[in-house]
Protein backbone atom coordinates (compact mmCIF):
# COMPACT_ATOMS: atom_id res chain seq x y z
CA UNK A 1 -2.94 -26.39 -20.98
CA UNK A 2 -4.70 -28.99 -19.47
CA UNK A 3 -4.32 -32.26 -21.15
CA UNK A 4 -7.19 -34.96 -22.11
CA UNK A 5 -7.90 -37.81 -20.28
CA UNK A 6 -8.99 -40.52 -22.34
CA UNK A 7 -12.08 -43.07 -22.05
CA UNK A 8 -10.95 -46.46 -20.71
CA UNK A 9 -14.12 -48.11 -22.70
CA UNK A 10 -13.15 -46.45 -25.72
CA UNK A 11 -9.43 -47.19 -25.67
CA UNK A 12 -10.56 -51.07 -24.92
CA UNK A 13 -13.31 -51.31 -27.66
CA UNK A 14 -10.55 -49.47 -30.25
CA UNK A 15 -7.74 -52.44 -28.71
CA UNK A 16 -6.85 -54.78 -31.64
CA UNK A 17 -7.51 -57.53 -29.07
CA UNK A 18 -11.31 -56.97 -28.59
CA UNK A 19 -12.13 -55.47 -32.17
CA UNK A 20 -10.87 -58.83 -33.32
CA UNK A 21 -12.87 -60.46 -30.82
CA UNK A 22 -15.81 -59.11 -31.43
CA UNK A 23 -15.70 -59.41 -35.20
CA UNK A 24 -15.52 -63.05 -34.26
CA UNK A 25 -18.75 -62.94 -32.61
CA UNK A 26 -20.29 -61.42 -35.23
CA UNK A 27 -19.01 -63.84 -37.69
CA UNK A 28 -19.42 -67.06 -35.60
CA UNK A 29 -22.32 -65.65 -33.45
CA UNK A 30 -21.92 -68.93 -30.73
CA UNK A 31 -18.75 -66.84 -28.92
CA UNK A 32 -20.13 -64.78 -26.54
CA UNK A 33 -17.71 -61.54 -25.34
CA UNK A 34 -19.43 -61.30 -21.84
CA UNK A 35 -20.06 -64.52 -19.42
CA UNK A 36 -23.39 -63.16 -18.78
CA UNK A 37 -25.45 -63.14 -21.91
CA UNK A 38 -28.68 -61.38 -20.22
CA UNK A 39 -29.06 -58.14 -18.07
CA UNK A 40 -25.90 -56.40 -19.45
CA UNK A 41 -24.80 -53.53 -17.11
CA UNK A 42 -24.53 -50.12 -18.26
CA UNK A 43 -20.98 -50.44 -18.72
CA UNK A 44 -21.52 -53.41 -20.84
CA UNK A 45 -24.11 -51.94 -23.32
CA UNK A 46 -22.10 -48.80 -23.43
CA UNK A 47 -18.84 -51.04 -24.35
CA UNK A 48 -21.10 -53.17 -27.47
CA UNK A 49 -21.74 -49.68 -28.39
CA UNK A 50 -18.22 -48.13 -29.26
CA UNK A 51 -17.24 -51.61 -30.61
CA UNK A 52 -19.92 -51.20 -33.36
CA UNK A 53 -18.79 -47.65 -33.64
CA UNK A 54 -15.03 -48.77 -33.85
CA UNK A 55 -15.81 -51.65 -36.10
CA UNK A 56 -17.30 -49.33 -38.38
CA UNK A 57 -14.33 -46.77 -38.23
CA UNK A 58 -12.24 -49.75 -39.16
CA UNK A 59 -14.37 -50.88 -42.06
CA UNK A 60 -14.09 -47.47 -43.26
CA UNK A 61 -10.43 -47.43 -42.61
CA UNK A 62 -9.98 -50.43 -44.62
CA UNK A 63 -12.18 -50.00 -47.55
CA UNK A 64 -10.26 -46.33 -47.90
CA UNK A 65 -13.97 -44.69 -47.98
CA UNK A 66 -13.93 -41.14 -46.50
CA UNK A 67 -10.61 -38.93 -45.04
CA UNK A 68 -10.00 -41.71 -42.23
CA UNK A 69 -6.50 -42.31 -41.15
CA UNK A 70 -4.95 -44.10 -38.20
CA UNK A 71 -3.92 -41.05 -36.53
CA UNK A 72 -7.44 -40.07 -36.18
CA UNK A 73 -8.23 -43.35 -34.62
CA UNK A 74 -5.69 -42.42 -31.97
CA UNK A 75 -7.46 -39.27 -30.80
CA UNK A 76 -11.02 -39.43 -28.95
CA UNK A 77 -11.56 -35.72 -30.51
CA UNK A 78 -10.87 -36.43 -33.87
CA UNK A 79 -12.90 -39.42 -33.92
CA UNK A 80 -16.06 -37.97 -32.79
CA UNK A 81 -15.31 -35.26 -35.55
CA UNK A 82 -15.50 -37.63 -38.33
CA UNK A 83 -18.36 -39.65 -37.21
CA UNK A 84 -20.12 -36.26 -36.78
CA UNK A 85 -18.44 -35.72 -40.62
CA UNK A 86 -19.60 -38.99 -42.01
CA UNK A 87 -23.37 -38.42 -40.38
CA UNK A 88 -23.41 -35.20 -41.90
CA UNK A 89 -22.43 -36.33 -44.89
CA UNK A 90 -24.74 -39.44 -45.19
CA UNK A 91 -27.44 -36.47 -44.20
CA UNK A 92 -26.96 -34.36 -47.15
CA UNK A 93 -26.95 -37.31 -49.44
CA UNK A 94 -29.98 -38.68 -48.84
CA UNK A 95 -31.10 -35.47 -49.13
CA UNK A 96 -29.86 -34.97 -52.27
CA UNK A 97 -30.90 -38.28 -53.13
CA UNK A 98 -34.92 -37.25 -51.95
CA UNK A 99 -34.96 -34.19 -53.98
CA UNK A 100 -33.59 -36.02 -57.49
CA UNK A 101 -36.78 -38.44 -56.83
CA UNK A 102 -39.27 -35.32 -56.05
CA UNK A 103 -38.34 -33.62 -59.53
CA UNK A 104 -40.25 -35.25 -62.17
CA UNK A 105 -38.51 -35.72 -65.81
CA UNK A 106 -38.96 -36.82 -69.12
CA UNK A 107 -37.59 -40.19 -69.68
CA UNK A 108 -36.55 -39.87 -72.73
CA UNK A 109 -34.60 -36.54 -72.55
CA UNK A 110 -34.05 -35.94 -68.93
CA UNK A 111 -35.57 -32.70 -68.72
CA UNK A 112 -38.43 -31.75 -66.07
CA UNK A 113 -41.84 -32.24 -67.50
CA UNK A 114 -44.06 -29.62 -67.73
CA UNK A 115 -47.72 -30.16 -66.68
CA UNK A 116 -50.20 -28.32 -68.87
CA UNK A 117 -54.13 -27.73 -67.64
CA UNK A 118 -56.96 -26.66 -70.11
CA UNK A 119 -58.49 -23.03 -68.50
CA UNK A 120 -62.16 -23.44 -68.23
CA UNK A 121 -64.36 -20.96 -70.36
């Protein structure tokens, strides 16, 4: 079976090291994580990116919300399954949320209101 090769960027922005860093920036906002602060590379916008993704994970992580563990932090795969899980989810509840505001109900007893029209003669 051939075995999976991880992402460098990913294993850096997931590091302890640059997750706290960049927290710090975002805190702070005067610390900068790159001595060039214009015209990021490619590599450098695609490493801001999985730190927001990672930083998220780990706000997750911490505030218990979802089935997010550190073992799935530790796997590329299994990360990518439960952002694709939480976006899914998020989906479906706004979704839900849409429809509750498209049915129209009675204030006072909850139930839908009926709309009644006069037939012409």
């Amino acid at each position: 079976m051939k075995s999976f090769q991880l992402n460098p960027i990913r294993v850096l922005a997931n590091s302890n090291y640059w997750q706290t860093l960049y927290q710090r920036c975002k805190e702070i906002g005067s610390l900068q994580l790159f001595v060039n602060n214009r015209d990021l590379s490619k590599f450098q916008i695609i490493f801001l990116q999985w730190l927001e993704v990672y930083n998220s994970l780990h706000i997750d992580l911490s505030t218990n919300q979802g089935h997010l563990n550190e073992e799935i932090l530790k796997d590329e795969i299994r990360v990518d399954a439960y952002l694709y899980y939480r976006r899914k989810r998020r989906e479906n509840k706004l979704f839900d949320e849409q429809e509750q505001k498209k049915q129209k109900t009675d204030n006072k007893t909850g139930l839908p209101s009926v709309k009644f029209t006069r037939s012409k003669k």
